[in-house]
C-alpha atoms as a PDB file:
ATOM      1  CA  UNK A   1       0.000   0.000   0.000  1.00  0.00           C
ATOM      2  CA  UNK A   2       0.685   3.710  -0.403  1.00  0.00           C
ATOM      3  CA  UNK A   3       2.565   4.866   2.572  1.00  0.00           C
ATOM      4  CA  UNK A   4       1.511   7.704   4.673  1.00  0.00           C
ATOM      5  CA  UNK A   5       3.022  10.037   7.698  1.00  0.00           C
ATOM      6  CA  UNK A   6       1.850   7.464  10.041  1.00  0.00           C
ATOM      7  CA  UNK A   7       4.423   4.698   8.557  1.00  0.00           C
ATOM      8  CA  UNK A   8       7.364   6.965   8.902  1.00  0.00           C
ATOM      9  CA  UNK A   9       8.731   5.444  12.589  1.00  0.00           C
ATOM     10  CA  UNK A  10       8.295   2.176  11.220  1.00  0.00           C
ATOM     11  CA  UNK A  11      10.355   2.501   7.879  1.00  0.00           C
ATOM     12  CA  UNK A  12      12.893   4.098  10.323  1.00  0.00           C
ATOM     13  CA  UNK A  13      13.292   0.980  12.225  1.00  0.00           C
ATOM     14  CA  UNK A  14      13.725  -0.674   8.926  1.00  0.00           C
ATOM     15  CA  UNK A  15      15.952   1.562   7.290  1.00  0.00           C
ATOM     16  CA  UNK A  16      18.208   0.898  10.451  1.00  0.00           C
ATOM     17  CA  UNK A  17      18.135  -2.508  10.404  1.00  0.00           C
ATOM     18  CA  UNK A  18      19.056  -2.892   6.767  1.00  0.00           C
ATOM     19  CA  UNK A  19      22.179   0.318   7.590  1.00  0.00           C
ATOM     20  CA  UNK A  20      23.079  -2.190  10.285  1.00  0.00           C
ATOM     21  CA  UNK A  21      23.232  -4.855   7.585  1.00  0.00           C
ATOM     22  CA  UNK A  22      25.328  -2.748   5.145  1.00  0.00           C
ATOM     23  CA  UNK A  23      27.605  -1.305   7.521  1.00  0.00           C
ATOM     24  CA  UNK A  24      29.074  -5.615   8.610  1.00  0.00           C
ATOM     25  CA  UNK A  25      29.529  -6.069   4.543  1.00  0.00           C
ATOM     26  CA  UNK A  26      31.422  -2.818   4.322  1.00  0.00           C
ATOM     27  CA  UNK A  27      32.541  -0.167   6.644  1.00  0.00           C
ATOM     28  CA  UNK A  28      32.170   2.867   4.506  1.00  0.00           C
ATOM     29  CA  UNK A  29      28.516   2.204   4.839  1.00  0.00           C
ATOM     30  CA  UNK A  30      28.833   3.545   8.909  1.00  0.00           C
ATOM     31  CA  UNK A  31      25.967   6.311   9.594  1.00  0.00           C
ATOM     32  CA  UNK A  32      27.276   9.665   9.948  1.00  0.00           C
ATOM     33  CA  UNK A  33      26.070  11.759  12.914  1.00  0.00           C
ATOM     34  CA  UNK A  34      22.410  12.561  11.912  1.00  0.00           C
ATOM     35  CA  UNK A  35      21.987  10.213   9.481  1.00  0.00           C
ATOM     36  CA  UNK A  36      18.520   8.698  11.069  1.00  0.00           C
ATOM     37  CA  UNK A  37      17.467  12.518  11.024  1.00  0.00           C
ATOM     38  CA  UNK A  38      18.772  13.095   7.698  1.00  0.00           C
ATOM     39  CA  UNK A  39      16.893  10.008   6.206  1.00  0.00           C
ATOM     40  CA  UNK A  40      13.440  10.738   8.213  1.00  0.00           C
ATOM     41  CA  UNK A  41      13.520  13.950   5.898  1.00  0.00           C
ATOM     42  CA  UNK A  42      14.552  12.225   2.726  1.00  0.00           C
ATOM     43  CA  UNK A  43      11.355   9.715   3.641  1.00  0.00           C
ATOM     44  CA  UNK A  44       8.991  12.961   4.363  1.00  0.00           C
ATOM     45  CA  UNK A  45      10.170  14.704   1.107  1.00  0.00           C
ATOM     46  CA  UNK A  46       9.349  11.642  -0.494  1.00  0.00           C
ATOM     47  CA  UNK A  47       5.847  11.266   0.541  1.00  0.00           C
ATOM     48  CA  UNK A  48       5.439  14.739  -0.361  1.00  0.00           C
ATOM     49  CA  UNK A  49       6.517  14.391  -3.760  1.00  0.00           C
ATOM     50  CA  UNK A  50       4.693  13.316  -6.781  1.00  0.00           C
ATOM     51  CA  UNK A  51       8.307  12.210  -8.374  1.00  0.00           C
ATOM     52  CA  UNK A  52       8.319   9.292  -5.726  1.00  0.00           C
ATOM     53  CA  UNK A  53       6.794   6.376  -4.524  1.00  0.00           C
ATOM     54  CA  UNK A  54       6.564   5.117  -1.250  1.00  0.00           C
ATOM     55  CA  UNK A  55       5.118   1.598  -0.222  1.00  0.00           C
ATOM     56  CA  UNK A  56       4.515  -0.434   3.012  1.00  0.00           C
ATOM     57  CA  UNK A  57       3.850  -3.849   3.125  1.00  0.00           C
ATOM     58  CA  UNK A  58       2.149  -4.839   6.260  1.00  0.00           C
ATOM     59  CA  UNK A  59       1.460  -8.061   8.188  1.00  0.00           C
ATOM     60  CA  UNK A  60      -1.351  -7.641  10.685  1.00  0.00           C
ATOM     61  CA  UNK A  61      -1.148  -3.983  10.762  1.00  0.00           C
ATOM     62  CA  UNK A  62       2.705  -4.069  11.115  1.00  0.00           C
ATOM     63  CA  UNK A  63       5.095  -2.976   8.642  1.00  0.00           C
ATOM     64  CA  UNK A  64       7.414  -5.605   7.632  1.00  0.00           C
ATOM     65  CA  UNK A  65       8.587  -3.953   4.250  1.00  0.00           C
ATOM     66  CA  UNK A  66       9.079  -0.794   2.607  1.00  0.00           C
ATOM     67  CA  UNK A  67      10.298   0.929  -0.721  1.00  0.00           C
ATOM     68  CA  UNK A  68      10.980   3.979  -2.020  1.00  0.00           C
ATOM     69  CA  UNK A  69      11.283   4.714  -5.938  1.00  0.00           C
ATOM     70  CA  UNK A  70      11.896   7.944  -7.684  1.00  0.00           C
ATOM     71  CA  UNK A  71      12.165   9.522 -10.881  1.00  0.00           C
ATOM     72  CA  UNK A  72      15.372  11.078 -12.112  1.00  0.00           C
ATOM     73  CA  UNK A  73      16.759  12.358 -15.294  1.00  0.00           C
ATOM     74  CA  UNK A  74      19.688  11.317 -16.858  1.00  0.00           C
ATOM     75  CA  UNK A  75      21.464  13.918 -18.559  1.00  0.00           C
ATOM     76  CA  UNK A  76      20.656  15.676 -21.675  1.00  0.00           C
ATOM     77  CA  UNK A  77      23.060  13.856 -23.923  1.00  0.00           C
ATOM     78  CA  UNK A  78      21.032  10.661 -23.974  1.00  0.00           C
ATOM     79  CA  UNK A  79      17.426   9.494 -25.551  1.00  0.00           C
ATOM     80  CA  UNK A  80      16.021   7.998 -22.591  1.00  0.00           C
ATOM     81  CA  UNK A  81      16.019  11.090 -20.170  1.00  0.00           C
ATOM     82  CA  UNK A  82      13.255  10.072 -17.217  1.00  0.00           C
ATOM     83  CA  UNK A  83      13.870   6.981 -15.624  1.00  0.00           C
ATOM     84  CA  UNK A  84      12.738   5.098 -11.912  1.00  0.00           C
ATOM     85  CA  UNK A  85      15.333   5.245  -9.579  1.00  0.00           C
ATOM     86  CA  UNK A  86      14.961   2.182  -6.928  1.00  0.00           C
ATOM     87  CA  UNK A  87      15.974   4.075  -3.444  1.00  0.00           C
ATOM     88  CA  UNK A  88      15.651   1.242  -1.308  1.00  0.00           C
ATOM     89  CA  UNK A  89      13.510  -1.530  -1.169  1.00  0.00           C
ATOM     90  CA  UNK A  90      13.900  -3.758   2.494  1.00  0.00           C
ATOM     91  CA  UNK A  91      11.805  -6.204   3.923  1.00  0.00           C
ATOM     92  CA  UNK A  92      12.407  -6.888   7.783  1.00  0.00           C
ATOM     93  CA  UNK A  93      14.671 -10.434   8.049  1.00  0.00           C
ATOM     94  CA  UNK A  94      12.057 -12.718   9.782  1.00  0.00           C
ATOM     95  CA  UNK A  95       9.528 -11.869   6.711  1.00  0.00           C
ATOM     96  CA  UNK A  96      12.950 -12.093   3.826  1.00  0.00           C
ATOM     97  CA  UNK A  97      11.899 -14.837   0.981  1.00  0.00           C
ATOM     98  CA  UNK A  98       8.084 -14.488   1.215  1.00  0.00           C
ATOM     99  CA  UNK A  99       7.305 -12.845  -1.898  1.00  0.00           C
ATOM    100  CA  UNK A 100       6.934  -8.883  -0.170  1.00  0.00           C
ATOM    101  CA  UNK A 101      10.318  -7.431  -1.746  1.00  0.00           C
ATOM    102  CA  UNK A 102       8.160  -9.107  -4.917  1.00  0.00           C
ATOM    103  CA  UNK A 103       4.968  -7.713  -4.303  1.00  0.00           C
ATOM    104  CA  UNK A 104       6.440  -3.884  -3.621  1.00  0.00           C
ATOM    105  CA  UNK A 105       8.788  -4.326  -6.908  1.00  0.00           C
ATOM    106  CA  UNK A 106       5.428  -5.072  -9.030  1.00  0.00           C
ATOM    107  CA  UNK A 107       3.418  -2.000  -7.901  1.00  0.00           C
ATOM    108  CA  UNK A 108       6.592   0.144  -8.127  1.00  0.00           C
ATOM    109  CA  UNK A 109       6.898  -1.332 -11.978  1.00  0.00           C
ATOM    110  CA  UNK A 110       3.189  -0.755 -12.717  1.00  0.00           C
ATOM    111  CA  UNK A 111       3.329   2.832 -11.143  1.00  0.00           C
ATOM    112  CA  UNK A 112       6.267   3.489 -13.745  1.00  0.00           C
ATOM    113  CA  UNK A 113       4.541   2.030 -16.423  1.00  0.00           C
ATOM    114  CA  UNK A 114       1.336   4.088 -15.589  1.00  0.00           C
ATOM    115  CA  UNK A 115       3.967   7.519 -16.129  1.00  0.00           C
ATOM    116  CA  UNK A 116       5.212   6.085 -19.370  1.00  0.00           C
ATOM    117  CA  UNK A 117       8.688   5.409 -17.925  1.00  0.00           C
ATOM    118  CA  UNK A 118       9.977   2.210 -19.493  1.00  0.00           C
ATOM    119  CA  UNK A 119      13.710   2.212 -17.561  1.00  0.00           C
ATOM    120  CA  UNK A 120      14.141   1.423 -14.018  1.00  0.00           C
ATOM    121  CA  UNK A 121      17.513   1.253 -12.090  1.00  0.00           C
ATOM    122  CA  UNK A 122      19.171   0.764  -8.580  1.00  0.00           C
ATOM    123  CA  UNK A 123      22.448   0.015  -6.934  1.00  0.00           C
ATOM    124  CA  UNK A 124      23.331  -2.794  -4.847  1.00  0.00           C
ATOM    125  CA  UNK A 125      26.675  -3.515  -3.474  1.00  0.00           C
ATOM    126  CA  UNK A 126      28.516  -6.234  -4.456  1.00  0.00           C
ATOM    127  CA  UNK A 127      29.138  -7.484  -1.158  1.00  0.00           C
ATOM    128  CA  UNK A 128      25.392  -8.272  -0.930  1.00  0.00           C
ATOM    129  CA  UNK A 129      24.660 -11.629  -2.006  1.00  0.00           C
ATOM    130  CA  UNK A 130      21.123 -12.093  -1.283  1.00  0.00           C
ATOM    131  CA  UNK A 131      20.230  -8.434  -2.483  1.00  0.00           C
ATOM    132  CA  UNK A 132      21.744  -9.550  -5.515  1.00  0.00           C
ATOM    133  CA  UNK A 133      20.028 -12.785  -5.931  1.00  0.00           C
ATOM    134  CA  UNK A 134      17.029 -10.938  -5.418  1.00  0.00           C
ATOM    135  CA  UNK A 135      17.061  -8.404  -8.030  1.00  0.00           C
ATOM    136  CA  UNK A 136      18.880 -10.796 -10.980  1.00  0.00           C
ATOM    137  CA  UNK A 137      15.710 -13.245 -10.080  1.00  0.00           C
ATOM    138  CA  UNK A 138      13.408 -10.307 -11.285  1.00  0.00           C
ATOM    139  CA  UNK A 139      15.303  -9.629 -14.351  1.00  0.00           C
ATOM    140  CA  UNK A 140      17.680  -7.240 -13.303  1.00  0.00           C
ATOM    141  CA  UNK A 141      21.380  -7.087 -15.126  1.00  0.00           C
ATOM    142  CA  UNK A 142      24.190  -5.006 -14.188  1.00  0.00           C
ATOM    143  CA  UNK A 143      25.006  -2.010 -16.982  1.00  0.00           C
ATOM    144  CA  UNK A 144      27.889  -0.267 -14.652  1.00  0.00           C
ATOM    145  CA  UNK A 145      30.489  -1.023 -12.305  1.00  0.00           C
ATOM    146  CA  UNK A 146      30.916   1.933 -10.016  1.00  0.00           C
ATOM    147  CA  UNK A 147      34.796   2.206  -9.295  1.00  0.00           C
ATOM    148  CA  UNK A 148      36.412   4.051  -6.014  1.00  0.00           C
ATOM    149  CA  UNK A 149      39.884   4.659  -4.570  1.00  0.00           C
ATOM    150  CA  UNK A 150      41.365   6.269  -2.011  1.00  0.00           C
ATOM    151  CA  UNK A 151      42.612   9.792  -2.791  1.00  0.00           C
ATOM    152  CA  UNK A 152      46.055   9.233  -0.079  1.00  0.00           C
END
């Protein structure tokens, strides 16, 4: 479903859990001071926005799963300009593997159909196995390899 204001606290408890997740595959993924602040706005600004999409899934009234999509532009030197942008989609671990991640990707893909966008993209880290699983199972392929170094 659509999320609302109300689902905010709970797709902060998420978000932390799957931060806590990133950070053991890789340190660079450690929150900065604020960081739960700073993404409780991003979430708000989302909701707000009718560039983005925010879901919940819920179990009994709880939220067990939420995603976030939004539409960017690449820039003007290529045809296909307005794309979906997959922010995050997590789904809490004791409810991983029962078709919610699924469920949330489909209504995200039929929202950017329903806009005419016919591209949508994400980024998962390398180190994530299972987040990679995921996404090649729903037809996914990689089209970059983001490269870093240390400046010193």
């Amino acid at each position: 479903m659509v999320a609302g204001p109300e689902h905010v606290p709970a797709i902060l408890v998420l978000w932390e859990e799957l931060s806590s997740y990133h950070e053991q595959l890789d340190p660079f993924y450690a929150q900065c001071d604020g960081a739960v602040g700073n993404f409780e706005s991003h979430v708000h600004q989302s909701l707000q926005s009718h560039d983005s999409l925010v879901l919940v899934c819920l179990e009994d009234d709880h939220v067990i799963g939420y995603s976030n999509t939004l539409v960017e532009l690449h820039p003007p030197v290529v045809a296909c300009r307005e794309y979906g942008f997959i922010d995050n989609i997590v789904v809490t671990g004791t409810h991983r593997r029962r078709g919610a991640a699924s469920l949330m990707l489909s209504r995200t893909l039929e929202w950017l159909s329903a806009r005419g966008i016919d591209r949508v993209e994400l980024n998962v880290s390398e180190q994530n196995i299972g987040g990679l699983e995921f996404w090649r199972s729903q037809g996914f392929l990689d089209f970059q390899k983001l490269m870093w170094r240390r400046v010193t």
